[in-house]
Structure formats: C-alpha cells, structure tokens
Protein backbone atom coordinates (compact mmCIF):
# COMPACT_ATOMS: atom_id res chain seq x y z
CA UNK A 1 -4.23 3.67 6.73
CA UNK A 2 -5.91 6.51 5.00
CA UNK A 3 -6.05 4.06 1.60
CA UNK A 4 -7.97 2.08 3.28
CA UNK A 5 -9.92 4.17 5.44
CA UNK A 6 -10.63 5.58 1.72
CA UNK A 7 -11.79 2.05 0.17
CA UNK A 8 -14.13 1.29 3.12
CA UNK A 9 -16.21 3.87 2.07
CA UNK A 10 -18.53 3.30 5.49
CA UNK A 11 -18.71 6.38 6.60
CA UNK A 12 -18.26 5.62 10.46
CA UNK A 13 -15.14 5.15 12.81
CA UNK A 14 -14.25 1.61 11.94
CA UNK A 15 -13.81 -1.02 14.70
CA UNK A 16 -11.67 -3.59 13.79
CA UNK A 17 -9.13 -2.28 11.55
CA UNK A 18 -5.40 -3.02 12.86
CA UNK A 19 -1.62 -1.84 12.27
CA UNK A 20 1.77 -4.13 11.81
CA UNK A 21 4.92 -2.85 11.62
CA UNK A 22 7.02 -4.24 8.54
CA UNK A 23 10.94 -4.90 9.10
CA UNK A 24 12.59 -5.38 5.91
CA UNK A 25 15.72 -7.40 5.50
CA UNK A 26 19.08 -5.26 4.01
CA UNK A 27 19.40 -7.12 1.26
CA UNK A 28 15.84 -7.15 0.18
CA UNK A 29 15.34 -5.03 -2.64
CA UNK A 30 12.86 -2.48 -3.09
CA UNK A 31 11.54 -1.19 -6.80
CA UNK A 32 10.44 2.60 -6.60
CA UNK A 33 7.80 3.84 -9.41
CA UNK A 34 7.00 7.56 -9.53
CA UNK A 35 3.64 8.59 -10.98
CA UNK A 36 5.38 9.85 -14.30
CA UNK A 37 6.81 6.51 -14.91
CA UNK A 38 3.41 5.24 -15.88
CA UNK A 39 0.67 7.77 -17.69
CA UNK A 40 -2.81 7.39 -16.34
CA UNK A 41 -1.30 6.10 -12.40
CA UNK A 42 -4.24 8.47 -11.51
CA UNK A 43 -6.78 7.47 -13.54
CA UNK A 44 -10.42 6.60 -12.10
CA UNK A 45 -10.59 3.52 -13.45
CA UNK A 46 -6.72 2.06 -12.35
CA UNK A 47 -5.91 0.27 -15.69
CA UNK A 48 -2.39 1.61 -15.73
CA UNK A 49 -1.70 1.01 -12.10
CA UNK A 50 -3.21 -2.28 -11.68
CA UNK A 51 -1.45 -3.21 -15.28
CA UNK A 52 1.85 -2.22 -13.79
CA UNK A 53 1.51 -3.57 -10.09
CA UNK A 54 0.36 -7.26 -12.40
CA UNK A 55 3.11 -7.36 -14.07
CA UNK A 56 5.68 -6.32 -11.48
CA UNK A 57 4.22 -9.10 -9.37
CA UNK A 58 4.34 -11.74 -12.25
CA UNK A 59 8.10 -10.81 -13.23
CA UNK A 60 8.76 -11.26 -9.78
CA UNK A 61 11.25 -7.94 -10.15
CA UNK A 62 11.49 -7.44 -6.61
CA UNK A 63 10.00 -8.40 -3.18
CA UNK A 64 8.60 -5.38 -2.40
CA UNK A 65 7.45 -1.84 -5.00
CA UNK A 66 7.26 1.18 -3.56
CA UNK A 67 3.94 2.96 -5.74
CA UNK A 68 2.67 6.64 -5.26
CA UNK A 69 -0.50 6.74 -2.72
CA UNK A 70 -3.35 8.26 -4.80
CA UNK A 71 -5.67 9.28 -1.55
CA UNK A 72 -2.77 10.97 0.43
CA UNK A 73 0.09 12.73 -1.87
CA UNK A 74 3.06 12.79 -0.80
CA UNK A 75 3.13 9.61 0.80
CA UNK A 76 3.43 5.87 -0.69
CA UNK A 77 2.46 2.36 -0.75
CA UNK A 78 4.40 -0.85 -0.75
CA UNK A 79 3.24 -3.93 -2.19
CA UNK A 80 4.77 -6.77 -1.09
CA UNK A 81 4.97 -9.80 -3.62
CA UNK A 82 5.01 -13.11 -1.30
CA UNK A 83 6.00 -15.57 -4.35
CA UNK A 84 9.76 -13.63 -4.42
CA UNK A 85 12.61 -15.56 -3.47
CA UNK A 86 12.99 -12.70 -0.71
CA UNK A 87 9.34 -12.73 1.12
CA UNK A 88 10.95 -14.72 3.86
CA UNK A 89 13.37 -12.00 4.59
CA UNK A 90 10.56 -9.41 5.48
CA UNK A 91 8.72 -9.77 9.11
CA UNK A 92 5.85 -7.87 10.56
CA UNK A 93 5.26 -7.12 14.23
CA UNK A 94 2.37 -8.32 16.25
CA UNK A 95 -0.78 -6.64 15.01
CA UNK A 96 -1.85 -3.64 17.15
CA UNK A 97 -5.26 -1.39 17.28
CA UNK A 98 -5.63 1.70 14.96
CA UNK A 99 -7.43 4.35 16.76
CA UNK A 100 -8.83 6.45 14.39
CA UNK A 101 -9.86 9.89 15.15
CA UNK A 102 -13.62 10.58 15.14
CA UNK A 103 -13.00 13.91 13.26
CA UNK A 104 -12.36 12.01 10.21
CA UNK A 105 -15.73 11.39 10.72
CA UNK A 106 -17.67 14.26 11.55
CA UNK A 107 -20.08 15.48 9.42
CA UNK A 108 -19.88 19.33 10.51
C-alpha cells in the first residue's frame, strides 16, 4: 500500500483505493531477487528493475517474483505474471476498503 500511496503523489487521503488478499497455490513457485542481485535496483530512473521485472515476465520463470520494495525497506513486492502456466492457481479475496490514516497526511 505504501508503493502506491508513494506513486499517487496527491497529497490527500485517497478515497477509493482498495485491498485483496492473495492465496497462492503450494505448488506455485515463487522467484526471490534481493537488491544485490541486480546493480542500480535503486536507481531513480528504474532501468535495472524494470529491465529485470521485463524479462522475468517474458521468460515466464515463474508465476509470481518476489522484488525488494524501494519506498518501505524491509518489506517486498510480488509481481504476479498472468501469462504463466500457474496464474490460475493463485486467487484473491473479495476487494475490501483501505483506510488510510490521515497522519500520513498531515502537513505539521
């Protein structure tokens, strides 16, 4: 959520946004990438991570690759490549409401 709450770049609460839950299948696999994997994952301008995330999803390695979150470190981000052989194996839950908190907001 905060990746995108970082993209939107709107500067306000915002009122639509929404939350699924994704329930991956056992035998779906899952490619992990660490940030030293690929020099420049960081970089401003994302040629090494979009470069990497294009070819993972052409090569159709895996269903789903697990990618360091740039805008809250520790944490991560899945991408989810819906032309594997394995997409049907992974199921979300019924969308629900984010409810953000309006300190994330405040300007004091």
């Amino acid at each position: 959520m905060l990746e995108a709450l970082a993209h939107s770049n709107i500067g306000r609460v915002p009122k639509t946004q929404i939350w699924i839950e994704i329930l991956i299948g056992e035998s779906v696999q899952i490619e992990e990438l660490d940030e030293q994997d690929v020099p420049g994952w960081h970089a401003s301008n994302q040629r090494a991570s979009r470069d990497y995330g294009d070819r993972w999803y052409d090569q159709k390695r895996t269903a789903m690759l697990l990618v360091p979150s740039i805008v809250a470190r520790p944490e991560r981000n899945i991408a989810i490549n819906q032309d594997h052989a394995d997409f049907s194996k992974i199921r979300a839950t019924a969308p629900k409401p984010v409810i953000w908190d309006q300190r994330l907001f405040s300007r004091d």
